[in-house]
N, C-alpha and C. Protein backbone atom coordinates (compact mmCIF):
# COMPACT_ATOMS: atom_id res chain seq x y z
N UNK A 1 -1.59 -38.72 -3.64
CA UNK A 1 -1.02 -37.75 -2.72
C UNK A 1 -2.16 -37.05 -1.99
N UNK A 2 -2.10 -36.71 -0.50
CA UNK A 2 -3.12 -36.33 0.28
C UNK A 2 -3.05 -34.63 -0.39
N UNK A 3 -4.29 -34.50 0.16
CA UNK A 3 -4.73 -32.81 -0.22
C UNK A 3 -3.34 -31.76 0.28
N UNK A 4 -3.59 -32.02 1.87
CA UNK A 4 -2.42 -31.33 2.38
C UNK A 4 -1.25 -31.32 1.90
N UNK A 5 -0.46 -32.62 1.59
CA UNK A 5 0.81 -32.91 1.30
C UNK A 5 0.96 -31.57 0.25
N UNK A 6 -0.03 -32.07 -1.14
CA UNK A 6 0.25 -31.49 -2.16
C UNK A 6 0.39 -30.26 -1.79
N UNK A 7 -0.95 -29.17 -0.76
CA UNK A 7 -0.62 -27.64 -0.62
C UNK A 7 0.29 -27.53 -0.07
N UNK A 8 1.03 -28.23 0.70
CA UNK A 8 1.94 -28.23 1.50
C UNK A 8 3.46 -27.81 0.78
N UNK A 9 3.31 -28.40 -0.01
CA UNK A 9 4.64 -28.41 -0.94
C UNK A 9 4.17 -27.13 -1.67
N UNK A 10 3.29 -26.80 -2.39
CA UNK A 10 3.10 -25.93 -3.19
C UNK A 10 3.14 -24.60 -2.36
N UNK A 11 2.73 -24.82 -1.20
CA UNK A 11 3.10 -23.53 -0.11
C UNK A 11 4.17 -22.91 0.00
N UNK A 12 5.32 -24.35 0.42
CA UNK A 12 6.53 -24.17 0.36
C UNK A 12 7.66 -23.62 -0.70
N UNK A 13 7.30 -24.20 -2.26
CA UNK A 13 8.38 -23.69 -3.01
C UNK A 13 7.20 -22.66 -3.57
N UNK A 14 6.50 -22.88 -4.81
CA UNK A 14 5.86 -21.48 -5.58
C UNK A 14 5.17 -20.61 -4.80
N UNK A 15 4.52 -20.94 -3.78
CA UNK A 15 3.66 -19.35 -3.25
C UNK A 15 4.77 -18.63 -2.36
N UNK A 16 5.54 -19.24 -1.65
CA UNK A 16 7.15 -18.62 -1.27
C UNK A 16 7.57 -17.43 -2.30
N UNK A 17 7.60 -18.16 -3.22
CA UNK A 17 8.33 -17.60 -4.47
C UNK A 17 7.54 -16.35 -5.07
N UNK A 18 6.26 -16.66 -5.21
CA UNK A 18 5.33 -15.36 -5.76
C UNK A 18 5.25 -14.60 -4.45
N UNK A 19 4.96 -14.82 -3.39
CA UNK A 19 5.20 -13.67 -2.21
C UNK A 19 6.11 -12.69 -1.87
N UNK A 20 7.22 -13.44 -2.34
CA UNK A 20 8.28 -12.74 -2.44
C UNK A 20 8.47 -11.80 -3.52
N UNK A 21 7.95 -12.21 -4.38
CA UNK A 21 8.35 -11.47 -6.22
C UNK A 21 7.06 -10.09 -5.44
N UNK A 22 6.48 -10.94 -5.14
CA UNK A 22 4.85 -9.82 -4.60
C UNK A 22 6.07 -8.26 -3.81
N UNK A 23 6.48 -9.18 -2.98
CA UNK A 23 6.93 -7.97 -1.89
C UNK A 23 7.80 -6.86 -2.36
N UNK A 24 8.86 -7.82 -3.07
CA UNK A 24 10.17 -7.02 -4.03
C UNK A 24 9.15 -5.86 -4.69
N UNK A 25 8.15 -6.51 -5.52
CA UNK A 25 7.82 -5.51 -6.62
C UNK A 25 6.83 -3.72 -5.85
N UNK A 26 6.48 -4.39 -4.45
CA UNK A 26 6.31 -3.32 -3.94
C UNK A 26 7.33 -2.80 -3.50
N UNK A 27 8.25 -2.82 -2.95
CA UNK A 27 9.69 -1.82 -2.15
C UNK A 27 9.89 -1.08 -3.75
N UNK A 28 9.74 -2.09 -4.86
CA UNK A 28 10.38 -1.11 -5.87
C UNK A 28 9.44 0.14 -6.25
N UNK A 29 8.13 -0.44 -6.21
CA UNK A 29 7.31 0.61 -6.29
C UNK A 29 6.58 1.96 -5.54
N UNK A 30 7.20 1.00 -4.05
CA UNK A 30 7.48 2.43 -3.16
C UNK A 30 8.18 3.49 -3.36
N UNK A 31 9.80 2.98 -3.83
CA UNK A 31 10.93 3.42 -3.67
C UNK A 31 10.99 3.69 -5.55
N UNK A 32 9.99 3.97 -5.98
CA UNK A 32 10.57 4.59 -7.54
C UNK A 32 10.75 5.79 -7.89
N UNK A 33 12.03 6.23 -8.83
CA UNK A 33 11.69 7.88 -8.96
C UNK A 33 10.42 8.25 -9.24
N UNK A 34 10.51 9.64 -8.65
CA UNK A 34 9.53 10.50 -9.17
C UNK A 34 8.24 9.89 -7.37
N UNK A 35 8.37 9.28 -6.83
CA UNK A 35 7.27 8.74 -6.04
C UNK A 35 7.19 9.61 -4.88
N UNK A 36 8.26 10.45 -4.02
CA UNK A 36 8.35 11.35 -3.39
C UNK A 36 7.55 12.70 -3.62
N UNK A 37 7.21 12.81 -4.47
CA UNK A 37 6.17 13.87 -5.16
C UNK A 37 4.80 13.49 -4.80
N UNK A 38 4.63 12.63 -5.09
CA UNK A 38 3.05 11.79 -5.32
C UNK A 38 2.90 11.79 -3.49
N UNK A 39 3.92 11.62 -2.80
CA UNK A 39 3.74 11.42 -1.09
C UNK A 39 3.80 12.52 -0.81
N UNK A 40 4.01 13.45 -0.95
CA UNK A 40 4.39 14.72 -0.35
C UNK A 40 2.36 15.34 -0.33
N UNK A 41 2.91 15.29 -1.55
CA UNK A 41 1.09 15.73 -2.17
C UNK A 41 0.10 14.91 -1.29
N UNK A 42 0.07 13.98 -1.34
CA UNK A 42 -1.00 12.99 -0.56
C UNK A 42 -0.64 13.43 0.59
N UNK A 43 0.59 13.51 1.68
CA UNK A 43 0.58 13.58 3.21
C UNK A 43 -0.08 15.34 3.34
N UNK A 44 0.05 15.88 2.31
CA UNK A 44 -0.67 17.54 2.44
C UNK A 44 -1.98 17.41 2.33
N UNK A 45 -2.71 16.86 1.98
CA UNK A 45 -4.04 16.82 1.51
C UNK A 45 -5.02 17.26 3.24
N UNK A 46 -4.54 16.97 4.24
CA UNK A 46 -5.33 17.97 5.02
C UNK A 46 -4.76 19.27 5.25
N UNK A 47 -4.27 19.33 5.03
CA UNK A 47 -3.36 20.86 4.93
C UNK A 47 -3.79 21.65 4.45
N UNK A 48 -4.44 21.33 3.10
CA UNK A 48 -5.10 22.51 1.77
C UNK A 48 -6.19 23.50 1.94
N UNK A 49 -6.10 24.44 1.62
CA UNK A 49 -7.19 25.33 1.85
C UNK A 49 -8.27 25.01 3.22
N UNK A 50 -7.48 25.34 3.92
CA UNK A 50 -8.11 25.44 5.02
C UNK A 50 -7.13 26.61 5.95
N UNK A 51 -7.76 27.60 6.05
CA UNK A 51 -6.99 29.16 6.73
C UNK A 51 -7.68 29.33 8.61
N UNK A 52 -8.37 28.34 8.36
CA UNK A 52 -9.52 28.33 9.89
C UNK A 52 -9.96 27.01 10.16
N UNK A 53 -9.66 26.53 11.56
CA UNK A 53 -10.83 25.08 12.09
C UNK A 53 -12.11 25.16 11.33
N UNK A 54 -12.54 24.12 10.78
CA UNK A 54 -13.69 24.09 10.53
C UNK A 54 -15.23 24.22 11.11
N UNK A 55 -15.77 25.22 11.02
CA UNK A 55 -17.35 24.82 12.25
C UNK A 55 -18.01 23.75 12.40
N UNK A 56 -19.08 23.66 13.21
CA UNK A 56 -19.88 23.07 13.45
C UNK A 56 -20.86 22.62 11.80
N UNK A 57 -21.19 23.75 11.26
CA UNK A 57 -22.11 24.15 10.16
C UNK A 57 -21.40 23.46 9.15
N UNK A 58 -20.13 23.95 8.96
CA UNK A 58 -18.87 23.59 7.83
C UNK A 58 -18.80 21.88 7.63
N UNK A 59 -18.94 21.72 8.99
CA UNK A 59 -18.92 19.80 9.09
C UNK A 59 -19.77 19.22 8.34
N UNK A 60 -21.08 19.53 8.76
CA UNK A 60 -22.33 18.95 8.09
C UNK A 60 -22.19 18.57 6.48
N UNK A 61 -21.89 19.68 6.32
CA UNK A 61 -22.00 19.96 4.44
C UNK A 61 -20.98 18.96 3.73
C-alpha cells in the first residue's frame, strides 16, 4: 500500500475521530460549571488596581 493511500485512510476515519473527541472535550471544558468565575477574573485582570493611567516612569518599571 502507497504511503499516501495508507495516511489517507487513516486521515479519514481515526484522526476524524480524535479531532473531533479533541473539539467535544473542549466546548465541555469551556462550558463547565464553576468556569464563568475563572473568566470573569481573567477578563478583569486589566481592570485591577489601577485608580490612574499609568505614566511614562510607571511603564518602564
Amino acid at each position: 500500500m502507497e504511503e499516501y493511500t495508507l495516511l489517507r485512510q487513516f486521515a479519514d476515519s481515526w484522526m476524524l475521530l480524535l479531532l473531533f473527541a479533541f473539539f467535544v472535550g473542549i466546548v465541555i471544558w469551556v462550558f463547565r460549571p464553576g468556569a464563568s468565575k475563572d473568566y470573569k477574573d481573567t477578563a478583569n485582570i486589566p481592570f485591577r488596581h489601577q485608580d490612574k493611567p499609568a505614566t511614562s516612569e510607571e511603564a518602564r518599571q
